[in-house]
N, C-alpha and C. Protein backbone atom coordinates (compact mmCIF):
# COMPACT_ATOMS: atom_id res chain seq x y z
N UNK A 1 4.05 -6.91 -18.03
CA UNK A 1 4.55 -8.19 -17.57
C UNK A 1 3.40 -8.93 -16.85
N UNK A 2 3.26 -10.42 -17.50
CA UNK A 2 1.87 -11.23 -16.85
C UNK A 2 2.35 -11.06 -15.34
N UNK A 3 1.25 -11.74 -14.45
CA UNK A 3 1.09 -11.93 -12.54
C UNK A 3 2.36 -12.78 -12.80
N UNK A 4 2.00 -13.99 -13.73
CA UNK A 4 3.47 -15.33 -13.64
C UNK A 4 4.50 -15.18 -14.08
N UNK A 5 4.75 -14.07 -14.70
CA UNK A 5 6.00 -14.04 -15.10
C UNK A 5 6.54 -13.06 -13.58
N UNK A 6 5.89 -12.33 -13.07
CA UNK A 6 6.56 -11.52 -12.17
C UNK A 6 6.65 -12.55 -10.62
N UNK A 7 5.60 -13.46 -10.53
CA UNK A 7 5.48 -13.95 -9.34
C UNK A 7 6.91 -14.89 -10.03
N UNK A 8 7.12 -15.72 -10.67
CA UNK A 8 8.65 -16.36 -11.19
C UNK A 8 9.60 -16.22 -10.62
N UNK A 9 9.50 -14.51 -11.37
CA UNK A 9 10.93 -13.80 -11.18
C UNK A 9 11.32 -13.48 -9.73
N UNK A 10 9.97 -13.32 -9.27
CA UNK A 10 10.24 -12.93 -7.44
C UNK A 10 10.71 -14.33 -6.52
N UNK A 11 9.93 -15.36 -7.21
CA UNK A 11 10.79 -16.56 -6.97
C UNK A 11 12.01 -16.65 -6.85
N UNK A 12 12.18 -16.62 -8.01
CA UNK A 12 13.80 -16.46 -8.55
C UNK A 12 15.00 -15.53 -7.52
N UNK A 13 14.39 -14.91 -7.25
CA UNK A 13 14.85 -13.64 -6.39
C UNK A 13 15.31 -13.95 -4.99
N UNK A 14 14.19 -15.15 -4.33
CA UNK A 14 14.16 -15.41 -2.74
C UNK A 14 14.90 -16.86 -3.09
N UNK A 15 14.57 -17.42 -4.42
CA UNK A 15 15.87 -18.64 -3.96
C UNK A 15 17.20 -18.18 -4.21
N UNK A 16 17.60 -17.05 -5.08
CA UNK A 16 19.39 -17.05 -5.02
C UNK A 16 19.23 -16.40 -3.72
N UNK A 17 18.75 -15.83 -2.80
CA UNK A 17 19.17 -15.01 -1.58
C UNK A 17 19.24 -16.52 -0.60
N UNK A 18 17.90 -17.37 -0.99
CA UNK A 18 18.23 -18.39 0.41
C UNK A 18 19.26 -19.30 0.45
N UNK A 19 19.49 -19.43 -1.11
CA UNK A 19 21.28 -20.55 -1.29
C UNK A 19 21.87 -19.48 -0.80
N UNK A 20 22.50 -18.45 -1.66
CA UNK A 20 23.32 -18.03 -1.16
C UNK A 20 23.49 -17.78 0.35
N UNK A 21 22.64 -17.64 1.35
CA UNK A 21 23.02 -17.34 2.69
C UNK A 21 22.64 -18.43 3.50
N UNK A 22 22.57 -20.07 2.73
CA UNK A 22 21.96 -21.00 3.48
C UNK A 22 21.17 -21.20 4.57
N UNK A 23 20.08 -20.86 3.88
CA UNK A 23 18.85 -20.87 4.80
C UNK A 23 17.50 -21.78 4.20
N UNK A 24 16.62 -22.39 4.38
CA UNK A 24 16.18 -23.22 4.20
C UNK A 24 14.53 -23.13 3.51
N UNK A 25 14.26 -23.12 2.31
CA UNK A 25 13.45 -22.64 1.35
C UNK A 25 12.28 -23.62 1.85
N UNK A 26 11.20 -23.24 2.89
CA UNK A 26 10.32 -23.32 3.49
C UNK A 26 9.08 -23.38 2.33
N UNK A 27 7.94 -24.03 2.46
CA UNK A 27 7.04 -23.70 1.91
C UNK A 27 5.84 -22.53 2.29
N UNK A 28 6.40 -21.83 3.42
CA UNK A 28 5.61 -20.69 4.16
C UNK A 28 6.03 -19.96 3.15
N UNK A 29 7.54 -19.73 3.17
CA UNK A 29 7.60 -18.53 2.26
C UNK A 29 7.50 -17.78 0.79
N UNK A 30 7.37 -19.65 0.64
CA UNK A 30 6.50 -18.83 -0.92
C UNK A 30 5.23 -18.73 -1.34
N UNK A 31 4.64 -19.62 -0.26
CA UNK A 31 3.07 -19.28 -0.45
C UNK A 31 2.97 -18.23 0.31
N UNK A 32 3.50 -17.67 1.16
CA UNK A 32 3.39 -15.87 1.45
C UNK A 32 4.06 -14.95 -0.01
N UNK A 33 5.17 -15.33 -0.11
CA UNK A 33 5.29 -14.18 -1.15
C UNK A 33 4.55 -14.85 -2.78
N UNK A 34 3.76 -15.39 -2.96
CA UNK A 34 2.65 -15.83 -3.96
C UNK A 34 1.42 -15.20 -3.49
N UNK A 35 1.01 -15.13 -2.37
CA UNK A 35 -0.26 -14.76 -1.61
C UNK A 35 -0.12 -12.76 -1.92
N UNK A 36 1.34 -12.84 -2.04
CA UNK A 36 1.89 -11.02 -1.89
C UNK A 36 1.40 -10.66 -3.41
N UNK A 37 1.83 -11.34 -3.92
CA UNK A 37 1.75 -11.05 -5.69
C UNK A 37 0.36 -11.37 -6.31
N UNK A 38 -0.37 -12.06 -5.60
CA UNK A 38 -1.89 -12.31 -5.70
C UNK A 38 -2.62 -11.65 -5.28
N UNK A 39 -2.16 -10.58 -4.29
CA UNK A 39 -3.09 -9.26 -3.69
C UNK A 39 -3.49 -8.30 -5.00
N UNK A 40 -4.36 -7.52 -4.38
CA UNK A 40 -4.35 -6.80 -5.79
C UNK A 40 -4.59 -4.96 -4.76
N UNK A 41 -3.67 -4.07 -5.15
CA UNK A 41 -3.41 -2.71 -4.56
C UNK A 41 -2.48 -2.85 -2.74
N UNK A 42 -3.02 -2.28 -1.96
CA UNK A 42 -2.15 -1.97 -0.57
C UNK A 42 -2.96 -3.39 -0.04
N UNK A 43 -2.24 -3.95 0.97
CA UNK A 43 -3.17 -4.79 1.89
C UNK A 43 -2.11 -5.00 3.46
N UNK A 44 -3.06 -5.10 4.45
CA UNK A 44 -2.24 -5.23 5.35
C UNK A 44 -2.18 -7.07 5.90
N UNK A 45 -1.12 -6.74 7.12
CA UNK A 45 -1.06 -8.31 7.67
C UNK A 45 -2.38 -9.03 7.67
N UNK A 46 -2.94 -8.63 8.38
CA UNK A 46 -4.67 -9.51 8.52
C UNK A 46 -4.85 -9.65 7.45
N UNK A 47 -5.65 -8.82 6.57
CA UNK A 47 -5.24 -9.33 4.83
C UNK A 47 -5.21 -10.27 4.06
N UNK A 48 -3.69 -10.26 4.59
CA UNK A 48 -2.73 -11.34 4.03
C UNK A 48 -3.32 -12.54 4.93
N UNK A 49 -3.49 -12.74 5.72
CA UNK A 49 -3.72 -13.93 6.72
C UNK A 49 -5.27 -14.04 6.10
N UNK A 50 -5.38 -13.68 5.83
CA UNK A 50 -6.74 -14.34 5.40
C UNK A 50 -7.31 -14.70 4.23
N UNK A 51 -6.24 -13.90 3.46
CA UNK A 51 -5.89 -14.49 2.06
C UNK A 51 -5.16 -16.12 1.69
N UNK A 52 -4.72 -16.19 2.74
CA UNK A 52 -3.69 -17.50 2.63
C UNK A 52 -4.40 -18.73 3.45
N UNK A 53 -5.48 -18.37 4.66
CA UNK A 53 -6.10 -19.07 5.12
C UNK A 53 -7.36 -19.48 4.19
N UNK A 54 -7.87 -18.87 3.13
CA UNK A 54 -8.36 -18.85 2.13
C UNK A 54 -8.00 -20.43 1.09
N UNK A 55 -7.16 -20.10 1.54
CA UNK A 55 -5.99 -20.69 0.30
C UNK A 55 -5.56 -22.45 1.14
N UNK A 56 -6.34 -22.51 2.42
CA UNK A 56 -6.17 -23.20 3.24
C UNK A 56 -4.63 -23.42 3.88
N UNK A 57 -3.98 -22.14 3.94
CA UNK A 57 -2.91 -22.21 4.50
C UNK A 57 -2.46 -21.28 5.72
N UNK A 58 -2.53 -22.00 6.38
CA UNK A 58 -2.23 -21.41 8.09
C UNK A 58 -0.74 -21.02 7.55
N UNK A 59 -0.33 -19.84 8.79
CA UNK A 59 0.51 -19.31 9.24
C UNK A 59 0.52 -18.73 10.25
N UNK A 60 1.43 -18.66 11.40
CA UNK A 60 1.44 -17.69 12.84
C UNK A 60 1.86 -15.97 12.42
N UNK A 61 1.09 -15.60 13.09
CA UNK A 61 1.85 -13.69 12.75
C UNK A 61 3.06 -14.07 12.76
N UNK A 62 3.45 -14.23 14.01
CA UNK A 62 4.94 -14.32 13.56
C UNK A 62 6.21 -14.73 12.48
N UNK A 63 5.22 -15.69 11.64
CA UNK A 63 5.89 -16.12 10.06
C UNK A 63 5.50 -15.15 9.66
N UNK A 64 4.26 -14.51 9.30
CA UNK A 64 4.09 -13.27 8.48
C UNK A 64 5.32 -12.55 8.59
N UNK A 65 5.13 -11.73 10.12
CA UNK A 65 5.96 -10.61 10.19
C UNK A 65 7.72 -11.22 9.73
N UNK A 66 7.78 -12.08 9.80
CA UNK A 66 9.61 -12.77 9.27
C UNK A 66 9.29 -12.35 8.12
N UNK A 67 8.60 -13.26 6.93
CA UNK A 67 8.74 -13.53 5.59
C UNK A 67 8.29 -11.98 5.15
N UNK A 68 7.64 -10.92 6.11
CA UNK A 68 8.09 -9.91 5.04
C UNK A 68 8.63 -9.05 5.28
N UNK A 69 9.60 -8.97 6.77
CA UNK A 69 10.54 -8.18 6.78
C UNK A 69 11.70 -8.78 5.71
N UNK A 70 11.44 -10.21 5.26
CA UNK A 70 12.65 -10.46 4.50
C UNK A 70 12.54 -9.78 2.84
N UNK A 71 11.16 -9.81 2.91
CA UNK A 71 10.79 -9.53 1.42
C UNK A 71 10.64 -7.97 1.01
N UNK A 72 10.84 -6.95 2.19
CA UNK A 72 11.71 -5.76 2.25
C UNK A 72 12.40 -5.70 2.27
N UNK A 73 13.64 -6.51 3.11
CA UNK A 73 14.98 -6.60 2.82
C UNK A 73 15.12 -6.79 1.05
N UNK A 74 14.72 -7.82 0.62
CA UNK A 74 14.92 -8.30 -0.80
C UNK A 74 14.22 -6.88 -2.03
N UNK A 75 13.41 -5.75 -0.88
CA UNK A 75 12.90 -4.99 -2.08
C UNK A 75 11.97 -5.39 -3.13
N UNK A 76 11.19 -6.62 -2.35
CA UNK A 76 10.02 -7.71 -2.90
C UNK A 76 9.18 -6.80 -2.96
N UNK A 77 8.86 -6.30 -1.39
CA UNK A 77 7.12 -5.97 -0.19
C UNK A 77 8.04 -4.31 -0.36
N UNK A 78 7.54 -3.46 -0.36
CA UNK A 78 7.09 -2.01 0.36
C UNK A 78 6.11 -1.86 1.40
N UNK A 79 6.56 -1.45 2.51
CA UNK A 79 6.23 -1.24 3.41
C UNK A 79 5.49 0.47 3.18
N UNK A 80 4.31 0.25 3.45
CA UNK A 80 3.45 1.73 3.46
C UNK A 80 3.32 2.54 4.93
N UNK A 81 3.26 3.28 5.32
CA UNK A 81 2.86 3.78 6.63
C UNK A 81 1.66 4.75 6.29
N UNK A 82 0.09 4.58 6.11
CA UNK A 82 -0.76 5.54 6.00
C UNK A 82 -1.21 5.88 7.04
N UNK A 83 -2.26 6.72 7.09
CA UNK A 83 -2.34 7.44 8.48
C UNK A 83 -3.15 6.12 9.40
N UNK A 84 -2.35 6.02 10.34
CA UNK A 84 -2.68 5.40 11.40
C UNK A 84 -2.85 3.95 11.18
N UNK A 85 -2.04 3.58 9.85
CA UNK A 85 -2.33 2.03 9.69
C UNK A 85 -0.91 1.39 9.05
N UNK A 86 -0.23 0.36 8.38
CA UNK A 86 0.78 -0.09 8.43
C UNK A 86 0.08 -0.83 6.69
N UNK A 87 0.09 -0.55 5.76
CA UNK A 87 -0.15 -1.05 4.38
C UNK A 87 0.97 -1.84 3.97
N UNK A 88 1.10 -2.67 3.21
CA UNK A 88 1.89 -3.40 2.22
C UNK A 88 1.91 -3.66 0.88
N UNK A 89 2.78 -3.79 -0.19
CA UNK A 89 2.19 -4.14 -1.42
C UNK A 89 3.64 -4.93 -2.39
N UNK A 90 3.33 -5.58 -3.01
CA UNK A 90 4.52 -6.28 -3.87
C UNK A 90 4.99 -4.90 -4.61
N UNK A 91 5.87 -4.93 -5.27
CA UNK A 91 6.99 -4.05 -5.52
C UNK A 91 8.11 -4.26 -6.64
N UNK A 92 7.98 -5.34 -7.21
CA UNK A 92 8.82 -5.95 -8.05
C UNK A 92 8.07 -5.29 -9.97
N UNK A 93 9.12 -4.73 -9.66
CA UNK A 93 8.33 -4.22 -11.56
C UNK A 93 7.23 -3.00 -10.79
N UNK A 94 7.37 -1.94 -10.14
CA UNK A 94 6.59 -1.31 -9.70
C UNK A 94 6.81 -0.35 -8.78
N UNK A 95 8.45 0.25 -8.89
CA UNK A 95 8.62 0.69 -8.00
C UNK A 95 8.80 2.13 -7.50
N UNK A 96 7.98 3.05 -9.12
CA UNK A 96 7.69 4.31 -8.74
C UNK A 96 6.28 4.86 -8.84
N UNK A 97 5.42 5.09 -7.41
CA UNK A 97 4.25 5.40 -7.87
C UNK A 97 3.90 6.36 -6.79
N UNK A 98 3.00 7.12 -7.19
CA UNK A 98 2.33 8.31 -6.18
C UNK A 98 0.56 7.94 -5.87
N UNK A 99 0.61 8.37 -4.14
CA UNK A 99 -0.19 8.00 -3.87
C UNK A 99 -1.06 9.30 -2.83
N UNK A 100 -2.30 9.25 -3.42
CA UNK A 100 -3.39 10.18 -2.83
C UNK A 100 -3.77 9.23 -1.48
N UNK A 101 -3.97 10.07 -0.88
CA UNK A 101 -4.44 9.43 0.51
C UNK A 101 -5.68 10.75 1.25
N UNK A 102 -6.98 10.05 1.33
CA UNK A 102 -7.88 10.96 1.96
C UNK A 102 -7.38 10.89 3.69
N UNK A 103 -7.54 12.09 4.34
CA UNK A 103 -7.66 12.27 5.76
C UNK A 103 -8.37 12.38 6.59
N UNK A 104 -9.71 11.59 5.25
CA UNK A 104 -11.05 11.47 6.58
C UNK A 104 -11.06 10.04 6.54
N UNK A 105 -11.33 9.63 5.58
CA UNK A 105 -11.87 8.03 5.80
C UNK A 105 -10.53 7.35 5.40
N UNK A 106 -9.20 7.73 4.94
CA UNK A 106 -7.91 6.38 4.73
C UNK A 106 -8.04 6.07 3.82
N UNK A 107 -8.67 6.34 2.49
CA UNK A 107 -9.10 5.38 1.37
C UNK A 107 -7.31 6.23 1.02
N UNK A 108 -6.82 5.16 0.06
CA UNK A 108 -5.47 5.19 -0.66
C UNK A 108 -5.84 5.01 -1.80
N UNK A 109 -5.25 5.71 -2.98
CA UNK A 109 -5.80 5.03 -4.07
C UNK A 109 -4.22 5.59 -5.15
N UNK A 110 -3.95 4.94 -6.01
CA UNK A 110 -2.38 5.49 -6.99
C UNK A 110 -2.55 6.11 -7.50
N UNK A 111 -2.02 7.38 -7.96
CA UNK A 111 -2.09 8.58 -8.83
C UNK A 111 -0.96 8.10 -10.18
N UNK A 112 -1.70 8.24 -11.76
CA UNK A 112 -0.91 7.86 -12.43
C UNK A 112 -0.03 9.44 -13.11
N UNK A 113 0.96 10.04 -12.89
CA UNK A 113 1.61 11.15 -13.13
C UNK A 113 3.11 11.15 -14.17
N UNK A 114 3.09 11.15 -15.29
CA UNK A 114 4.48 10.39 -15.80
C UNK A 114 5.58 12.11 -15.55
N UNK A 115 4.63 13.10 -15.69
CA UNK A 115 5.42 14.47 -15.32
C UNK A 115 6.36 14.22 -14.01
N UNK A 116 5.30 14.06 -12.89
CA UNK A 116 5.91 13.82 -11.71
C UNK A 116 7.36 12.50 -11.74
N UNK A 117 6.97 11.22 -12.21
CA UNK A 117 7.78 10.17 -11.99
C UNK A 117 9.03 10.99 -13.30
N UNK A 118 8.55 11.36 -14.17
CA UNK A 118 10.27 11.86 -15.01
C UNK A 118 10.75 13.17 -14.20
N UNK A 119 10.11 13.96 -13.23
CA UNK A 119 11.09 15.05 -12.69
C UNK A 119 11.96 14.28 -11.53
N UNK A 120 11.51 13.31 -10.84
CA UNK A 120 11.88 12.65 -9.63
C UNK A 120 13.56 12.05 -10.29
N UNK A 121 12.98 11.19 -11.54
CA UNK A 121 14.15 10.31 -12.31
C UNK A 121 15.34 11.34 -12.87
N UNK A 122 14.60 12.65 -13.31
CA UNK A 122 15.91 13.53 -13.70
C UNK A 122 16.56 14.81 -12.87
N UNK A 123 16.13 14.33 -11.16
CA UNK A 123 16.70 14.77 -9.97
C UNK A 123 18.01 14.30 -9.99
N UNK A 124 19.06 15.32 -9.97
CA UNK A 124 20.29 14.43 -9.53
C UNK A 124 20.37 15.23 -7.66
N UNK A 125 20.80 13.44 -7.27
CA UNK A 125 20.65 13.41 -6.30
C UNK A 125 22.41 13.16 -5.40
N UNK A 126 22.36 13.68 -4.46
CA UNK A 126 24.19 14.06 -4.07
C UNK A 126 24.40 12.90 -2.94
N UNK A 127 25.69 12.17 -3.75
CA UNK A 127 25.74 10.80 -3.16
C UNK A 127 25.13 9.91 -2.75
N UNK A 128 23.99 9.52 -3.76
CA UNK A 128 22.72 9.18 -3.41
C UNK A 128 22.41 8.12 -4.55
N UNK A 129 22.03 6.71 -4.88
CA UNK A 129 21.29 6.40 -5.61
C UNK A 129 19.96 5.88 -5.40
N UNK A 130 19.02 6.25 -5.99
CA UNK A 130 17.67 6.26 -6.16
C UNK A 130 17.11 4.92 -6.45
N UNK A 131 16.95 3.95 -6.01
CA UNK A 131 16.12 2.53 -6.51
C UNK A 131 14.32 2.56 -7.06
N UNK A 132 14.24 3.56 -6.51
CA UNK A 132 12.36 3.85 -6.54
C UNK A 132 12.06 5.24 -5.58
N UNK A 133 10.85 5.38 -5.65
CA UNK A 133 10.09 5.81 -5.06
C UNK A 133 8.73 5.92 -4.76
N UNK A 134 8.51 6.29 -3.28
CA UNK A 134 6.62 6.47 -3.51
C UNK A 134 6.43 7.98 -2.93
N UNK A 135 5.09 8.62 -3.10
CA UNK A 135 5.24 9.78 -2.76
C UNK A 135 3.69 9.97 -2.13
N UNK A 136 3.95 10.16 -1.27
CA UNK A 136 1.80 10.33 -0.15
C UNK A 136 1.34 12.13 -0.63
N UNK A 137 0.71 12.13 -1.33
CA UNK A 137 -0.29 13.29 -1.05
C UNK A 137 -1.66 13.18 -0.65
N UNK A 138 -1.64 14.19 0.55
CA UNK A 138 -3.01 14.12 1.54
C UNK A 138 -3.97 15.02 1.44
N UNK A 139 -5.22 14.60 1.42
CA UNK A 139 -5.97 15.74 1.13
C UNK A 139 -7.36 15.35 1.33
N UNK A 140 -8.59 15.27 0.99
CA UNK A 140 -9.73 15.03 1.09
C UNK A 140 -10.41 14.81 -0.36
N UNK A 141 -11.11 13.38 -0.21
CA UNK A 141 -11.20 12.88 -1.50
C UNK A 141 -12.78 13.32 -1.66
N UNK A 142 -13.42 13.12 -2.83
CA UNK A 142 -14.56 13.68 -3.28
C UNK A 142 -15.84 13.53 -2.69
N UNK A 143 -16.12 11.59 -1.68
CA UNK A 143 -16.62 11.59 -1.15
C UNK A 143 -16.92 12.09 -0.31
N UNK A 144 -15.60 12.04 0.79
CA UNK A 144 -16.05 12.94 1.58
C UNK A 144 -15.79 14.52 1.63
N UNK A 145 -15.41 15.10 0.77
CA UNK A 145 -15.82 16.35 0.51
C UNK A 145 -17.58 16.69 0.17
N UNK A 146 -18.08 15.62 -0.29
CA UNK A 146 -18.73 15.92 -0.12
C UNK A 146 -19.86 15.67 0.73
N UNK A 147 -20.06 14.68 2.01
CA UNK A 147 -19.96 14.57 2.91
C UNK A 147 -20.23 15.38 3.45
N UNK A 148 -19.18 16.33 3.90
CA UNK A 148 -18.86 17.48 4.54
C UNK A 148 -19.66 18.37 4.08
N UNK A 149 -20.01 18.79 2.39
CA UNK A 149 -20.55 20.05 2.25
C UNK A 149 -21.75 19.67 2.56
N UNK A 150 -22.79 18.37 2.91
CA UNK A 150 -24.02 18.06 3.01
C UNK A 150 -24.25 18.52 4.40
N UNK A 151 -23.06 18.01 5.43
CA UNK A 151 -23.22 18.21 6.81
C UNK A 151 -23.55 19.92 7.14
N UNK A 152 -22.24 20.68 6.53
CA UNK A 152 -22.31 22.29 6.12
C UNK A 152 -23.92 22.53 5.83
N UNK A 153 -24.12 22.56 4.47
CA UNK A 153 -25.43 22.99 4.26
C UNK A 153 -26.22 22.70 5.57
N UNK A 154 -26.30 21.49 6.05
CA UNK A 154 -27.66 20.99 7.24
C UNK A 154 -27.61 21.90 8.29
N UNK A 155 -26.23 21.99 8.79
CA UNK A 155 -25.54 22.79 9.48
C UNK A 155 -26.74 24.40 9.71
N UNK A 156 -25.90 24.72 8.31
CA UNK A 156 -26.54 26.02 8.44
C UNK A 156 -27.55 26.93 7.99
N UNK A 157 -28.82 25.19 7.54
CA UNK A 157 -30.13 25.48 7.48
C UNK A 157 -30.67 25.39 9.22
N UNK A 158 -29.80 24.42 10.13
CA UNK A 158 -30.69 24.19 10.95
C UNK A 158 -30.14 25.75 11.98
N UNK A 159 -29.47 26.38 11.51
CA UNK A 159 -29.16 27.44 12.26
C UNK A 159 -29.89 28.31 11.80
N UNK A 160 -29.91 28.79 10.32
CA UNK A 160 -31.11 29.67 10.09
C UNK A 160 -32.48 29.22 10.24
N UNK A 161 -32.73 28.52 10.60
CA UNK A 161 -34.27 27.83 11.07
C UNK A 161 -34.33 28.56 12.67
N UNK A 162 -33.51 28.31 13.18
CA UNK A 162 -33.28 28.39 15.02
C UNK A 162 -33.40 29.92 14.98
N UNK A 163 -32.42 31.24 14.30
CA UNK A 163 -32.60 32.19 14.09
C UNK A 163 -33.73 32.88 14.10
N UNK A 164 -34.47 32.46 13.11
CA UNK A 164 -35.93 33.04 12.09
C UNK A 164 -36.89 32.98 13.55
N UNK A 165 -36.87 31.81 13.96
CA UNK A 165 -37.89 31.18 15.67
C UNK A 165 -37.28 32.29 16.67
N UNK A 166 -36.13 32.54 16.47
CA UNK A 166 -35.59 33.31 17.89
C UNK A 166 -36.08 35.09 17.40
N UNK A 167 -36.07 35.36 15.92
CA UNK A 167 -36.50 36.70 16.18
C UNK A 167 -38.01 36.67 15.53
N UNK A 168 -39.05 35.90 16.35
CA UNK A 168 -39.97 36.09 16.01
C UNK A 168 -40.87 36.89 17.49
């Protein structure tokens, strides 16, 4: 599905919610949820604010934080929680994916698994229906694995160096 056909449909989505509950179809909120669908992977608030200021369009945090607690409500925005930071991402046409997350440096990146997403879908689940899912696996990504084994090695050349001097 093209960016425009989905950014449309998400349109489509926030005007039957704002007739129906008469509320007043702002131009903040769709150049935020256009700015959402124009991101490309996780992005957080700042981000977004600077994506849209880009775009020469001011907004206060405080419109942010409205227009996308609404656009979670609506099941627009997913709300991420990675370690120690607060991610976001559109969600519309996208709403089962697994995600690697390193625990040194935060890099996030999507794992594509169709094994995993068909065992999840042919879970039956007890009084429960399933709309999506996301799934965090943590671990240490290649960079800095290897990183680490450079530090290791230095490590424990500069110890056998110190050794060799001490039993001389």
């Amino acid at each position: 599905m093209t960016r425009d056909i989905v950014k449309k449909r998400v349109r489509d989505i926030l005007d039957e919610y704002l007739e129906a509950n008469n509320h007043r179809k702002t131009s903040e909120r769709y150049a935020i949820l256009d700015a959402v669908y124009d991101m490309k992977g996780h992005f957080s608030l700042d981000e977004l604010g600077v994506a849209l200021e880009e775009k020469n369009f001011r907004v206060s945090r405080a419109t942010l934080y409205n227009a996308m607690r609404l656009f979670i409500e609506l099941r627009l925005v997913v709300r991420h929680r990675f370690i120690g930071q607060t991610k976001y991402e559109g969600c519309y046409n996208n709403e089962d994916h697994i995600h690697q997350i390193c625990t040194l440096c935060g890099t996030v990146t999507e794992v594509d698994s169709p094994e995993i997403v068909d065992a999840i879908k042919n879970t039956k689940f007890h009084r429960f229906r399933r709309d999506g899912f996301s799934l965090y696996i943590y671990g240490i990504c290649s960079r800095c694995q290897a990183t680490l084994s450079r530090q290791r090695s230095k490590f424990l050349t500069q110890k056998q160096l110190k050794n060799s001097h001490k039993s001389k």
